[in-house]
Protein backbone atom coordinates (compact mmCIF):
# COMPACT_ATOMS: atom_id res chain seq x y z
CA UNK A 1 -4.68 14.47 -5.82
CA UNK A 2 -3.88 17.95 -5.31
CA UNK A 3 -0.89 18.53 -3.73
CA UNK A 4 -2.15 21.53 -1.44
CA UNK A 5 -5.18 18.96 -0.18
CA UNK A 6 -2.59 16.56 0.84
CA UNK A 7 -0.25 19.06 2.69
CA UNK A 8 -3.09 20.65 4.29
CA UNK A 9 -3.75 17.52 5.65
CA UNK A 10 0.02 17.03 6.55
CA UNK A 11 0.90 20.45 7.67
CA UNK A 12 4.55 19.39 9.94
CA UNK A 13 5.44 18.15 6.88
CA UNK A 14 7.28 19.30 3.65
CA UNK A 15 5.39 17.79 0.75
CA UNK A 16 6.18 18.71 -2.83
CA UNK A 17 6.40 16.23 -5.78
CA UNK A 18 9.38 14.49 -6.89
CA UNK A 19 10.90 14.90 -10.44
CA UNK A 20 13.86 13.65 -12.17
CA UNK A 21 16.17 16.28 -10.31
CA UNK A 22 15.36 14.51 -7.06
CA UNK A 23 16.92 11.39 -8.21
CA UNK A 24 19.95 11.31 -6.26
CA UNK A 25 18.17 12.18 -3.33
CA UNK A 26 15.29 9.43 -3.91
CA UNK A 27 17.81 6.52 -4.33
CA UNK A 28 19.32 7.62 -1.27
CA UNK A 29 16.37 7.04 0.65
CA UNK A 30 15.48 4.16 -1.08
CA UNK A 31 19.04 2.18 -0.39
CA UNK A 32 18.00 2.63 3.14
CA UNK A 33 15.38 0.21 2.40
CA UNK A 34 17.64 -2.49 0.66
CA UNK A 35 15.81 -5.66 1.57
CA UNK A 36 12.87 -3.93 -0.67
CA UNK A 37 14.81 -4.20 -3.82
CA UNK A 38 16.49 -7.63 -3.49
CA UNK A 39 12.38 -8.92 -3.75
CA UNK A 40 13.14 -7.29 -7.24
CA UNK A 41 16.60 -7.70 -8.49
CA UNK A 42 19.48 -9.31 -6.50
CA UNK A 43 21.64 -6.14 -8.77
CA UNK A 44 21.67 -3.26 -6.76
CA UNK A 45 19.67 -0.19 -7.33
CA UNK A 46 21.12 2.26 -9.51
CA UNK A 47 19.74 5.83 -10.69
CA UNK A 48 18.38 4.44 -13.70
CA UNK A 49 16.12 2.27 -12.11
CA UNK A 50 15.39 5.36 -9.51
CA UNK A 51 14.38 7.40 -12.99
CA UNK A 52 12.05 4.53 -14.02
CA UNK A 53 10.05 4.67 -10.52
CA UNK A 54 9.77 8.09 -10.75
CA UNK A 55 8.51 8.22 -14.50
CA UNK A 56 6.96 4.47 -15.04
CA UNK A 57 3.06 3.65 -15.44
CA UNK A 58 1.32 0.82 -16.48
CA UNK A 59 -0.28 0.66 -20.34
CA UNK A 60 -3.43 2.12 -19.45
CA UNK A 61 -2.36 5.20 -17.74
CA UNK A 62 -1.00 8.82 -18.68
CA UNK A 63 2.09 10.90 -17.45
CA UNK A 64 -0.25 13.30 -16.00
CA UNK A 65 -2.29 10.06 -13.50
CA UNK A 66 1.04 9.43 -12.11
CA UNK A 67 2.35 11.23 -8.58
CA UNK A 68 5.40 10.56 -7.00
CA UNK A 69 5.59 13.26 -3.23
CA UNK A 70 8.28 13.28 -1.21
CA UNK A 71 8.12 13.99 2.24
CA UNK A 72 10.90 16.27 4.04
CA UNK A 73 11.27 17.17 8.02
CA UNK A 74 13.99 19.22 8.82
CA UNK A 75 14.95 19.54 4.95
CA UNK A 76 15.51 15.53 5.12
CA UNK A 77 13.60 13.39 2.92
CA UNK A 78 12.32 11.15 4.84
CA UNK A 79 9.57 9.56 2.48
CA UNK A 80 7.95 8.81 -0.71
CA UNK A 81 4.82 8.14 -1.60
CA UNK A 82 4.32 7.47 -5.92
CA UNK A 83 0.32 7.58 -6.49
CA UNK A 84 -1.60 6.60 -9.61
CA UNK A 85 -4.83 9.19 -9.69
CA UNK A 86 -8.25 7.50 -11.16
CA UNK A 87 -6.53 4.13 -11.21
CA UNK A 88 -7.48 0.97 -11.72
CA UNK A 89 -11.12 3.12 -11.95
CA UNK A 90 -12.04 6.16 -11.83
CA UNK A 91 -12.80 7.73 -8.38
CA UNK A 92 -9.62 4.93 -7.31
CA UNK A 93 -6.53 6.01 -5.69
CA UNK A 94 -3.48 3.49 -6.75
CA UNK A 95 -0.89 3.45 -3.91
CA UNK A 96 2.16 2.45 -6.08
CA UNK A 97 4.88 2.87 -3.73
CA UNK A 98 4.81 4.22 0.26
CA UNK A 99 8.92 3.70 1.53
CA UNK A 100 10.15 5.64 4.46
CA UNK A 101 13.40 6.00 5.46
CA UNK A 102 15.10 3.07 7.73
CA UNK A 103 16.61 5.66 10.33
CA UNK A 104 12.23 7.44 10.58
CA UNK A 105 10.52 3.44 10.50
CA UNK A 106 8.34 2.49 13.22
CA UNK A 107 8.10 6.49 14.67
CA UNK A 108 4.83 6.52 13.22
CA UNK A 109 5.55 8.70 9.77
CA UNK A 110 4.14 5.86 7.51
CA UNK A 111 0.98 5.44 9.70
CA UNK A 112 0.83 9.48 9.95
CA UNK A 113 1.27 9.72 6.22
CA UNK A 114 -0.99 7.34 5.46
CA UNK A 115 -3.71 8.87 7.67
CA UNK A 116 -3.33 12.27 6.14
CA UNK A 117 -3.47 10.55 2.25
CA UNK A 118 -6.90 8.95 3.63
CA UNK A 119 -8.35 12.49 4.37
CA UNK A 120 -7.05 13.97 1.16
CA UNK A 121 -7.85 11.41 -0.69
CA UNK A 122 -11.79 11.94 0.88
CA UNK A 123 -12.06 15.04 0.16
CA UNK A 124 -10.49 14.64 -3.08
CA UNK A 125 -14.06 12.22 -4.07
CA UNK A 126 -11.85 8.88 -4.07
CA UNK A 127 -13.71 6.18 -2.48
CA UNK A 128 -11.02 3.52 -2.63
CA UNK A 129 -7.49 3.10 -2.18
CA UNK A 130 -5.69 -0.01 -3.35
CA UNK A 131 -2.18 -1.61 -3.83
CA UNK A 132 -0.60 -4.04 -3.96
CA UNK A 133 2.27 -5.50 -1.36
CA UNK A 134 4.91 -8.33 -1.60
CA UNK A 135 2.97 -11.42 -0.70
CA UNK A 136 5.72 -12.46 1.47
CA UNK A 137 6.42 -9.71 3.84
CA UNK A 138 4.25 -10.08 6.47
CA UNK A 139 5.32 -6.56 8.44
CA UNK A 140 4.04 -4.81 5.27
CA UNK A 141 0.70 -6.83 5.60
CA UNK A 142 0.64 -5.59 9.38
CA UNK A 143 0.79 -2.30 8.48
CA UNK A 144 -1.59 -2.31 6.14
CA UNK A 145 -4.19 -4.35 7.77
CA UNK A 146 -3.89 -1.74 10.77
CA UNK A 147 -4.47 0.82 8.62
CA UNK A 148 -7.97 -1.00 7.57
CA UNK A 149 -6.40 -2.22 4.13
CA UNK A 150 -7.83 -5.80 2.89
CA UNK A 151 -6.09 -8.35 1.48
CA UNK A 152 -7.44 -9.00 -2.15
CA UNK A 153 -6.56 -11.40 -4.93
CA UNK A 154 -2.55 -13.18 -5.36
CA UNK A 155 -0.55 -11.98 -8.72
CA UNK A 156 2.60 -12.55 -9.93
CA UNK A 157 4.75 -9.76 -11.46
CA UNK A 158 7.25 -10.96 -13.87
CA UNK A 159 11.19 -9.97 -13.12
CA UNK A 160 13.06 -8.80 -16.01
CA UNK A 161 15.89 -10.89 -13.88
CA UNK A 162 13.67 -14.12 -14.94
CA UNK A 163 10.84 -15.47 -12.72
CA UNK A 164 8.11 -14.35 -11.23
CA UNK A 165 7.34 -11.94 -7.63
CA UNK A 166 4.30 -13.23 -5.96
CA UNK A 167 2.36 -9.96 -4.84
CA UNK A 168 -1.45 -9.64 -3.16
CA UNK A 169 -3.33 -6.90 -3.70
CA UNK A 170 -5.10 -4.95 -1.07
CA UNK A 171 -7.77 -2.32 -0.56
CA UNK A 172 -9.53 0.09 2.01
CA UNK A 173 -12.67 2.31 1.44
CA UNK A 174 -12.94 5.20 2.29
CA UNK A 175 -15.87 6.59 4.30
């Protein structure tokens, strides 16, 4: 995904993508969403883990698949978004991570986001866009399911706490 298709989409935001300098900033925002990480690890979050999100992929994929854009109002970053480009197939669109701020949640910037990232991602030639959510939080099923997203099949990610995170995948086409 180009970054200049997804800002022209976005234009009263401030999009650029995230690197390891952004850390500080990044764990910020995503301590406002604390109840996220405890599905995870009941430690809390700390930079290192921060550096992992922004650099991790799964087996199959190269540094250069992975995107991780943050999204700024008012020189705030008030969102993330970490994509996975030609993943799980090609002409696919991986959402790996959409968090928004606690003090900008339910003002529409996830839904606003998302709607530009649907356009982009059209004109980009990506015909599907999949994830996969926490099979337990319902709100994050609500949002996604308004946003035309369909829930898929049931996984479980293993914890490196011990145990296993059951997670559902889900997935919207794009016209």
């Amino acid at each position: 995904m180009k970054l200049s298709t997804l800002q022209a989409e976005l234009p009263n935001f401030k999009i650029r993508l995230l690197t390891l300098e952004d850390q500080e900033e990044l764990l910020a925002l995503e301590q406002s969403n604390p109840e996220y990480h405890r599905y995870f690890s009941p430690e809390p979050l700390t930079t290192e883990e921060v550096q992992h999100d922004l650099t991790a992929t799964p087996h199959t994929v190269v540094p250069e698949q992975k995107q991780v854009f943050g999204f700024y109002l008012a020189n705030r970053l008030v969102a993330v978004l970490d994509v996975l480009n030609q993943y799980p197939q090609e002409q696919f669109l991986f959402i790996g991570l959409l968090m928004v701020n606690q003090a900008y949640q339910r003002k529409t910037v996830g839904k606003v986001i998302m709607t530009g990232l649907m356009q982009a991602a059209m004109k980009s030639g990506v015909v599907c866009l999949q994830l996969t959510r926490v099979a337990t939080d319902t709100g994050v099923e609500t949002f996604w399911k308004k946003l035309g997203f369909e829930n898929g099949d049931q996984l479980f990610l293993p914890l490196k706490h011990g145990g296993r995170l059951p997670v559902t995948t889900m997935s919207r086409l794009l016209k």
